[in-house]
N, C-alpha and C. Protein backbone atom coordinates (compact mmCIF):
# COMPACT_ATOMS: atom_id res chain seq x y z
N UNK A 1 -112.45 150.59 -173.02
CA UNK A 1 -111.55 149.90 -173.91
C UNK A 1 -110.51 149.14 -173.08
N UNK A 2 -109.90 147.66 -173.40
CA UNK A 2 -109.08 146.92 -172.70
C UNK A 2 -107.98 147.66 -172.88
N UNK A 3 -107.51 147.62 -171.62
CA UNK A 3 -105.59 148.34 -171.70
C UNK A 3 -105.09 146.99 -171.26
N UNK A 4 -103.62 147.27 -172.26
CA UNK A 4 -103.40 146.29 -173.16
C UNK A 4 -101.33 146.35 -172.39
N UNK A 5 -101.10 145.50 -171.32
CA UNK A 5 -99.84 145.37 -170.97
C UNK A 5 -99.26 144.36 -171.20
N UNK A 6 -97.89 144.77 -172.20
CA UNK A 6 -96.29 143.13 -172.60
C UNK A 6 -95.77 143.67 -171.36
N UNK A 7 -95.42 142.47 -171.04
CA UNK A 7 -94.62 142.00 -169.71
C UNK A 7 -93.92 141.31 -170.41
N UNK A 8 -92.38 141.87 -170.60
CA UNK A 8 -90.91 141.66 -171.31
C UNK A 8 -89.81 140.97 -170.27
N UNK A 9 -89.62 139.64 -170.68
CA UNK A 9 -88.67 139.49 -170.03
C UNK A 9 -87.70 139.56 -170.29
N UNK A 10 -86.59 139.98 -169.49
CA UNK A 10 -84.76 140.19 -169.91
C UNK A 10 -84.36 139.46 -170.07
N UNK A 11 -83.56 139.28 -171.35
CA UNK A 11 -82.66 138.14 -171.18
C UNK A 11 -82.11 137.41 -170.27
N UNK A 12 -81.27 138.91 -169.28
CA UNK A 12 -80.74 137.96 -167.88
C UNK A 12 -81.97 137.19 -167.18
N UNK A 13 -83.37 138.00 -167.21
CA UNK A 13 -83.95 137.12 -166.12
C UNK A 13 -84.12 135.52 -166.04
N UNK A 14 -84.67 135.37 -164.96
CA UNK A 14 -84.93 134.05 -165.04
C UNK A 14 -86.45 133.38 -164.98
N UNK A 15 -86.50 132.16 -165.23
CA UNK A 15 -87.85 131.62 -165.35
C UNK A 15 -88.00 131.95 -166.91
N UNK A 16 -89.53 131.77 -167.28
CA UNK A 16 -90.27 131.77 -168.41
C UNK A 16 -91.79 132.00 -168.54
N UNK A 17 -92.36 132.79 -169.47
CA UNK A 17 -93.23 132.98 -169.59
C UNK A 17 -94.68 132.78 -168.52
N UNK A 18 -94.97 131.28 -168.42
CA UNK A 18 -95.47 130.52 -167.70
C UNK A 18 -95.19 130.99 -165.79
N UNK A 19 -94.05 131.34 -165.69
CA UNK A 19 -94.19 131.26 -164.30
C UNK A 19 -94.29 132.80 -163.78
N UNK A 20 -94.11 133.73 -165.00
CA UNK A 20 -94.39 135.31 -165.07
C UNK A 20 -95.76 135.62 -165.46
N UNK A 21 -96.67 134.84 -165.86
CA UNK A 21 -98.05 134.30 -165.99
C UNK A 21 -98.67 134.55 -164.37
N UNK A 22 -97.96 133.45 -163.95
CA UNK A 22 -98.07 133.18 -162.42
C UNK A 22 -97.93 133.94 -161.23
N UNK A 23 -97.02 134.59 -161.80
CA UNK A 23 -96.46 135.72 -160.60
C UNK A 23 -97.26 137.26 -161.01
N UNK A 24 -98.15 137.74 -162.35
CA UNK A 24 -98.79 138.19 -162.55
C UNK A 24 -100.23 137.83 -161.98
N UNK A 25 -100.50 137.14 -162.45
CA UNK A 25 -101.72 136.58 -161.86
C UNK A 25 -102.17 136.29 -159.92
N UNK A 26 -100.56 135.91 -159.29
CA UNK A 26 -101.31 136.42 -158.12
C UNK A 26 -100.97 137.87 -157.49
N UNK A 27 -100.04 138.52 -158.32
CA UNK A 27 -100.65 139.83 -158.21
C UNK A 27 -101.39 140.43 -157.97
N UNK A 28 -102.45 139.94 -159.31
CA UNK A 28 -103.62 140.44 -159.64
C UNK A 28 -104.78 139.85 -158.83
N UNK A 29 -104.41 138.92 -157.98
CA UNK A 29 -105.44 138.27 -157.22
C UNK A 29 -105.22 139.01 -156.02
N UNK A 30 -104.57 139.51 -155.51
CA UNK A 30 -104.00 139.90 -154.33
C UNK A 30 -104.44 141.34 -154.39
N UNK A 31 -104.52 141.65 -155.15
CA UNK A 31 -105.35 143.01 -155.39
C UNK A 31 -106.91 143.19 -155.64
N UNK A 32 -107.35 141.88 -155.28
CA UNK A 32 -108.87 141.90 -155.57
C UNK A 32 -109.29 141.50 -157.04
N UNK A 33 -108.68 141.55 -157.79
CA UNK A 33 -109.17 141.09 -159.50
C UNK A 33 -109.71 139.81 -159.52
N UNK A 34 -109.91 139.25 -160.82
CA UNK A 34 -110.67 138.23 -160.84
C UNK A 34 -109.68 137.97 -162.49
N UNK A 35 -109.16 136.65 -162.60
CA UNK A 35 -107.86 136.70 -163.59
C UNK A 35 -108.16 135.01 -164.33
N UNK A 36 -108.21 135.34 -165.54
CA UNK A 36 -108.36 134.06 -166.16
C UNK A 36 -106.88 134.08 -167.61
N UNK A 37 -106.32 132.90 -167.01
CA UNK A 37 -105.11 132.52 -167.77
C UNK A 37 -105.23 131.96 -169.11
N UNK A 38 -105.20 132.47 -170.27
CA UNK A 38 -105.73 131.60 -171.65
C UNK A 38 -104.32 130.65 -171.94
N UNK A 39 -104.72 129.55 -172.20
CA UNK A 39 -103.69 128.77 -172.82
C UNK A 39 -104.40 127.67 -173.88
N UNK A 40 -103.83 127.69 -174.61
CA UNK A 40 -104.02 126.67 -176.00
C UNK A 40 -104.20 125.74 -175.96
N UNK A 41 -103.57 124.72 -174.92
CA UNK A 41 -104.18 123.61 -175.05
C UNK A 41 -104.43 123.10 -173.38
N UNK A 42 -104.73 121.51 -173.15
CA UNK A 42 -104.74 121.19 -171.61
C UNK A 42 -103.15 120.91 -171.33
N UNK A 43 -102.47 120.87 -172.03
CA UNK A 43 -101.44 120.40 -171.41
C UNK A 43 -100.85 121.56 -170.79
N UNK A 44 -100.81 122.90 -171.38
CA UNK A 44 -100.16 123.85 -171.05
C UNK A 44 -101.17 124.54 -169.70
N UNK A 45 -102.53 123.97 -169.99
CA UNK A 45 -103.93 124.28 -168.30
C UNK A 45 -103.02 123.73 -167.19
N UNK A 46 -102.53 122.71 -167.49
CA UNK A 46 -101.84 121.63 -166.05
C UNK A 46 -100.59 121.66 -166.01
N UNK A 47 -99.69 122.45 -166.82
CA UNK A 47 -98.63 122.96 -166.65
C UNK A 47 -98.72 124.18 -165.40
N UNK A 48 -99.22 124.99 -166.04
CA UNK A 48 -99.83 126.07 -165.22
C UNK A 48 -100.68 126.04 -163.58
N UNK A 49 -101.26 124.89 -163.28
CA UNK A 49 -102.05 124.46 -162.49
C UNK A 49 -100.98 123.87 -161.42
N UNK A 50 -99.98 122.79 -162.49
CA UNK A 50 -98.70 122.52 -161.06
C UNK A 50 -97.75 123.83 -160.88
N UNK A 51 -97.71 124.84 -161.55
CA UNK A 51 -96.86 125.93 -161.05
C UNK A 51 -97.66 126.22 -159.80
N UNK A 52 -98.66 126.94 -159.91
CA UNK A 52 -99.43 127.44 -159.08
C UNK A 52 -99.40 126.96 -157.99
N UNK A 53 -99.48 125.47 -157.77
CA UNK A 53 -99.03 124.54 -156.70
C UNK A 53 -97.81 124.81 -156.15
N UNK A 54 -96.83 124.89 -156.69
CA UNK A 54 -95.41 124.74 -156.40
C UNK A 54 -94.56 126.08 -156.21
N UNK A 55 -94.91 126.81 -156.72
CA UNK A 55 -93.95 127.72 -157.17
C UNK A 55 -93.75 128.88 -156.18
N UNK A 56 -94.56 128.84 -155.38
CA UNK A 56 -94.55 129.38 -153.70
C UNK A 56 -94.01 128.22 -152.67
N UNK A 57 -93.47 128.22 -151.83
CA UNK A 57 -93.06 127.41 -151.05
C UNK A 57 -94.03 127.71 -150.13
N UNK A 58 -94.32 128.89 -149.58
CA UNK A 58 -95.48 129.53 -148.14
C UNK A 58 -96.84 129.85 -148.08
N UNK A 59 -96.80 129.71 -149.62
CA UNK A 59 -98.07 130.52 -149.81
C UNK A 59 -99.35 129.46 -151.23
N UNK A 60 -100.13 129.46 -150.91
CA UNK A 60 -101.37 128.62 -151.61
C UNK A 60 -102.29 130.10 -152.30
N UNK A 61 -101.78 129.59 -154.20
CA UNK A 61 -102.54 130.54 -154.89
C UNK A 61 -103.97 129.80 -155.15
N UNK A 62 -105.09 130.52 -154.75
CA UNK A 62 -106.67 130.07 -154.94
C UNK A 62 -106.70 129.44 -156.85
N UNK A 63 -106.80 128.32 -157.03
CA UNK A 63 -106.93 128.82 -158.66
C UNK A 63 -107.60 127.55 -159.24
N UNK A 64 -108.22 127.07 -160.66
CA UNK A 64 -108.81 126.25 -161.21
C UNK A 64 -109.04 125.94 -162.45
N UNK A 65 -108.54 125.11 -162.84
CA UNK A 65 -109.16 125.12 -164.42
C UNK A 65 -111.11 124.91 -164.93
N UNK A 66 -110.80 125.51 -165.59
CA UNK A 66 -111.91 126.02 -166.94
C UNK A 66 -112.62 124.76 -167.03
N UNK A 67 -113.98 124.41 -166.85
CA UNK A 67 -115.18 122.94 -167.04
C UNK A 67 -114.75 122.10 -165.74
N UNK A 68 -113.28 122.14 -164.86
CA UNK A 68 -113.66 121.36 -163.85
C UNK A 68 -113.46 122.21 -162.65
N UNK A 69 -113.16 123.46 -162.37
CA UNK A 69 -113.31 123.89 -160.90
C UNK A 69 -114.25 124.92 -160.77
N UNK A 70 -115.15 124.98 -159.95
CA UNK A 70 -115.76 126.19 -159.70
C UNK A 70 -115.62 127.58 -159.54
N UNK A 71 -116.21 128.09 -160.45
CA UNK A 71 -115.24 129.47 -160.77
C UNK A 71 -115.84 130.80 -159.57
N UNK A 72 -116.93 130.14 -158.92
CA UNK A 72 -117.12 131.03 -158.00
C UNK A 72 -116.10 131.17 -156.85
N UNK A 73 -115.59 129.99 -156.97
CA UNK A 73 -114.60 130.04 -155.29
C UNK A 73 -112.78 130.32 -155.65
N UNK A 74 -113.14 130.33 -157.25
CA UNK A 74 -111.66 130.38 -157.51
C UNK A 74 -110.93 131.59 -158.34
N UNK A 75 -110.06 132.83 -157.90
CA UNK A 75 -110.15 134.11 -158.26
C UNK A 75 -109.47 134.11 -159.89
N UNK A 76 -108.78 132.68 -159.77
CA UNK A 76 -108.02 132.53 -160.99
C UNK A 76 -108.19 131.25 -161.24
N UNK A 77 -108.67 131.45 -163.04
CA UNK A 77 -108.72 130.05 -163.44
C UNK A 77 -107.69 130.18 -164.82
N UNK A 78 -107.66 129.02 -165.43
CA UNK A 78 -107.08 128.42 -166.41
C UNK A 78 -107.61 127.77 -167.39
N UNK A 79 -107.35 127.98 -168.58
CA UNK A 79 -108.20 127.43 -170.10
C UNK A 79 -108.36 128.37 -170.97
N UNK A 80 -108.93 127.68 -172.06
CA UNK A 80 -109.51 128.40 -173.31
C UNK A 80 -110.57 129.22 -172.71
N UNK A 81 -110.26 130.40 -172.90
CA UNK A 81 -111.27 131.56 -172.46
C UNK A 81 -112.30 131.83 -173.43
N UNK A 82 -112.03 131.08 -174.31
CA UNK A 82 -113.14 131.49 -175.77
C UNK A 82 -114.51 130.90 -175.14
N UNK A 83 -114.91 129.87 -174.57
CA UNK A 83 -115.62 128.96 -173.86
C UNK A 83 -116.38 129.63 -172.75
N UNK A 84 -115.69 130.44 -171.97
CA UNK A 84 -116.36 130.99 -170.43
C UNK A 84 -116.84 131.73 -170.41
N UNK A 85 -117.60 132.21 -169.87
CA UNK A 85 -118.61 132.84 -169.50
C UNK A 85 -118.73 133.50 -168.50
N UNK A 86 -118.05 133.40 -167.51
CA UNK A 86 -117.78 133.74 -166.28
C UNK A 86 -117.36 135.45 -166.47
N UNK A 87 -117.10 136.25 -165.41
CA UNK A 87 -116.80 137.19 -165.45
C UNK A 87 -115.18 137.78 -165.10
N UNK A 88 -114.60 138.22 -165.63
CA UNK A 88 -113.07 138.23 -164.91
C UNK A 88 -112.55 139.96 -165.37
N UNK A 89 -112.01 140.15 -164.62
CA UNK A 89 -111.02 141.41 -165.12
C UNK A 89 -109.85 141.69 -165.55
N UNK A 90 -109.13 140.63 -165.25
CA UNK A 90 -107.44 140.78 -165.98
C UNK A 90 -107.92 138.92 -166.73
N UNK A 91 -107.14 138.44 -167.96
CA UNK A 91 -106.51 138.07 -169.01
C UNK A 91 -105.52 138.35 -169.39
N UNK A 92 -104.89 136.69 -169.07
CA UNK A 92 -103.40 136.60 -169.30
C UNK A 92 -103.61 135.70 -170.25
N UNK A 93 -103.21 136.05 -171.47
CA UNK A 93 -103.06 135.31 -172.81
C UNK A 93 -101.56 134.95 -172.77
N UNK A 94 -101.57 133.47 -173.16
CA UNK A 94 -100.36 132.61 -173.60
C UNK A 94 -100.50 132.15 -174.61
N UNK A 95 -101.28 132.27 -175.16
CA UNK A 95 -101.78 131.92 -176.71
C UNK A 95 -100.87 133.01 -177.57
N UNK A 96 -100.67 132.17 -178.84
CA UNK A 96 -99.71 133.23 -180.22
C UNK A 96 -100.57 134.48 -180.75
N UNK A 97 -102.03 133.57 -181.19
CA UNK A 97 -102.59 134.59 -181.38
C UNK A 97 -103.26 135.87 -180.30
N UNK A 98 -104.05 136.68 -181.17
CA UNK A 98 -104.93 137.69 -179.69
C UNK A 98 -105.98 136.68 -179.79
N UNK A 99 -106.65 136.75 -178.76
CA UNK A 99 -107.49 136.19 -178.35
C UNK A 99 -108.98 136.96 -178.56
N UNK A 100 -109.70 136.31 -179.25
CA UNK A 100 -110.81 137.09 -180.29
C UNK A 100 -112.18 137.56 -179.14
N UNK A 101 -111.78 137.66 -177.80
CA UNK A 101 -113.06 137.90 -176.72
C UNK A 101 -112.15 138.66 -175.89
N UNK A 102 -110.67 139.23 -176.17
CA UNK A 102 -110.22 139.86 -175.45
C UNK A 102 -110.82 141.14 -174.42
N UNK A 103 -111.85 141.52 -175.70
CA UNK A 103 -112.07 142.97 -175.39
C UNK A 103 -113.07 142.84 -174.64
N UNK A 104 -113.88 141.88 -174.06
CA UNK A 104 -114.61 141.83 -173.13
C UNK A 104 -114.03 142.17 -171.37
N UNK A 105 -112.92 142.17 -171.69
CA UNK A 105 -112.02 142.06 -170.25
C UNK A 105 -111.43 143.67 -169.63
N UNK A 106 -111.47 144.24 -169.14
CA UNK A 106 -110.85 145.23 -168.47
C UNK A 106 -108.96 145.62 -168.98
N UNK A 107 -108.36 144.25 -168.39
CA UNK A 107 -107.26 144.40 -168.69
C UNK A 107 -106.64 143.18 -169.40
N UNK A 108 -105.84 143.52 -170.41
CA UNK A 108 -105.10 142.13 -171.18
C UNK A 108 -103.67 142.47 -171.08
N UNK A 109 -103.18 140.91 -170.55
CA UNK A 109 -101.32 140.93 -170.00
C UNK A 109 -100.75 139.98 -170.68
N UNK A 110 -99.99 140.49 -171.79
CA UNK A 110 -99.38 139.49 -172.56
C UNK A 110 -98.01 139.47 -171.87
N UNK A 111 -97.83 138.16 -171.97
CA UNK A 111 -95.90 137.65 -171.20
C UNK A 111 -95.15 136.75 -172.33
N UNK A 112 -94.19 137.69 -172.47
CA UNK A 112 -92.79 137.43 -173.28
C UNK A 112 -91.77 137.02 -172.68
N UNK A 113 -91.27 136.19 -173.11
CA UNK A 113 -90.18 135.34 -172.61
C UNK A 113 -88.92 135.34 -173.45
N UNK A 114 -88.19 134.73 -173.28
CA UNK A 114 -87.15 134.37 -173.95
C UNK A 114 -87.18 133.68 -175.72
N UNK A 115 -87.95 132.89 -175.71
CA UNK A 115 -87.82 132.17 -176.69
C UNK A 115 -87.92 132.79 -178.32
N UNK A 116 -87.20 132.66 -179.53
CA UNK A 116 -87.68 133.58 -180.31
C UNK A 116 -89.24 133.45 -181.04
N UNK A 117 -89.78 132.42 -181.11
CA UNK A 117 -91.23 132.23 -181.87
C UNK A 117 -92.03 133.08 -180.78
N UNK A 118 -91.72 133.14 -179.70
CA UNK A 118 -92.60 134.03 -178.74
C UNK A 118 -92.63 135.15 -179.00
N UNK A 119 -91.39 135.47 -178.86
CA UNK A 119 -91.02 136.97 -179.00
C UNK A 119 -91.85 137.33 -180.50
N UNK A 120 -91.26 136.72 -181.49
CA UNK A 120 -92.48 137.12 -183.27
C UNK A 120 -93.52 137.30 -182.90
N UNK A 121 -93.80 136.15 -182.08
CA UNK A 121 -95.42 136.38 -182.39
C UNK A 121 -96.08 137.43 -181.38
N UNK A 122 -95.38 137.74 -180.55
CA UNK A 122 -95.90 139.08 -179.39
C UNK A 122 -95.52 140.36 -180.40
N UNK A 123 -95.19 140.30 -181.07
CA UNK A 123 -94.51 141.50 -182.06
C UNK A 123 -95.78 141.64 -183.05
N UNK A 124 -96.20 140.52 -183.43
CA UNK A 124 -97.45 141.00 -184.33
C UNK A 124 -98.71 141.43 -183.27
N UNK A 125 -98.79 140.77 -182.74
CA UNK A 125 -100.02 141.41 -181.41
C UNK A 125 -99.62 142.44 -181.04
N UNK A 126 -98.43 142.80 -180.87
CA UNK A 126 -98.17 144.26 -180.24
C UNK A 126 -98.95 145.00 -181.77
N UNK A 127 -99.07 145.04 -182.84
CA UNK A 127 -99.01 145.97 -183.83
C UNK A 127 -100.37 145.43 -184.29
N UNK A 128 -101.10 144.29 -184.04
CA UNK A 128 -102.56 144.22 -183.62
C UNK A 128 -102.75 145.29 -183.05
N UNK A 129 -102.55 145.34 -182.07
CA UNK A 129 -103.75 146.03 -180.67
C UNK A 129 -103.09 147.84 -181.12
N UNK A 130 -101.88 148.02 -181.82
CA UNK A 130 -101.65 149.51 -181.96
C UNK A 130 -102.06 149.92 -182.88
N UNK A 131 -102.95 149.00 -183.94
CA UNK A 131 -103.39 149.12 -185.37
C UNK A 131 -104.77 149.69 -184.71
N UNK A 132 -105.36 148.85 -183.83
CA UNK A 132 -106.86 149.08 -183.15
C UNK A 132 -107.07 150.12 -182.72
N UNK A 133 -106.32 150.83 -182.22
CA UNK A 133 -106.08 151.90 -181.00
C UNK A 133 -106.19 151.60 -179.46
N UNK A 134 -105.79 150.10 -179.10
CA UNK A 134 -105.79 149.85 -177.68
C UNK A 134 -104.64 150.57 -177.15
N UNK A 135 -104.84 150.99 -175.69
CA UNK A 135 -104.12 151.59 -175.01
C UNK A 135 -102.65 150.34 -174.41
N UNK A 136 -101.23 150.72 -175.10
CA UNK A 136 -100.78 149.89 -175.04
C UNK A 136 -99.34 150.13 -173.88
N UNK A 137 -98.97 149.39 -172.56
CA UNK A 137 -97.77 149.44 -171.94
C UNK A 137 -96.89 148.65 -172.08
N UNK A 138 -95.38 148.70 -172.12
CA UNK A 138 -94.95 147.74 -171.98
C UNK A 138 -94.07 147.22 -170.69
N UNK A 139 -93.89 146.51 -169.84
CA UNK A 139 -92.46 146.69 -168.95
C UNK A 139 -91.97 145.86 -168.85
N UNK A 140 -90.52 146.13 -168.85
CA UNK A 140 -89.07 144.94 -169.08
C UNK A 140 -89.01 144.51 -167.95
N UNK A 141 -89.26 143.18 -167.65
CA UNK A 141 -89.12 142.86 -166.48
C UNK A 141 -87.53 141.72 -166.37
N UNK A 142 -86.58 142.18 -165.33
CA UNK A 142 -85.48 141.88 -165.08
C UNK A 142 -85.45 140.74 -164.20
């Protein structure tokens, strides 16, 4: 069964969603996983794609979007995950809703941010996945 972690951000913290996406994800690359980022549309794929670029000053995260990079060479990609086929173990949903192929995945990491429509709508997914009986964590990240 997918175990199912909100990654809460504090008010004080800083950044947003998107770049706690990021900093999850090479986490999870750095640990050997294989991590595909869901996002809703392309704009928010290439949002995500120039973080990844940028958001290290020292360091180059391996990563690719979904129909144009090769997913063999790349530990983390980006896109509509409804589409792939590929194999991955962590899923980071940025999408409102759950994502209806979740449970194919090992682990699912939802990231909360600041904003309030985020926050609602992680509130009904939280009570999705506790309605299901997914195994659910949460941690406040400061």
């Amino acid at each position: 069964m997918t175990q199912v972690d909100f990654y809460i951000l504090d008010q004080q913290a800083s950044g947003d969603r998107f770049q706690l996406a990021c900093r999850i994800a090479e986490k999870a690359r750095r640990s050997g996983h294989r991590v595909l980022i869901h996002t809703v549309d392309a704009s928010e794929s290439q949002h995500l794609d120039t973080l990844l670029w940028t958001l290290w000053d020292q360091s180059f995260v391996p990563h690719g979007l979904l129909g144009r990079d090769e997913p063999t060479i790349n530990p983390i990609l980006i896109g509509d995950g409804g589409s792939d086929a590929e194999e991955h173990e962590v899923l980071i949903n940025l999408a409102a809703e759950v994502p209806i192929f979740f449970s194919r995945f090992k682990r699912l990491v939802e990231c909360v941010d600041h904003d309030t429509a985020v926050r609602s709508a992680s509130r009904k997914r939280y009570q999705y996945y506790r309605e299901h009986g997914y195994p659910l964590n949460t941690h406040d990240i400061r």
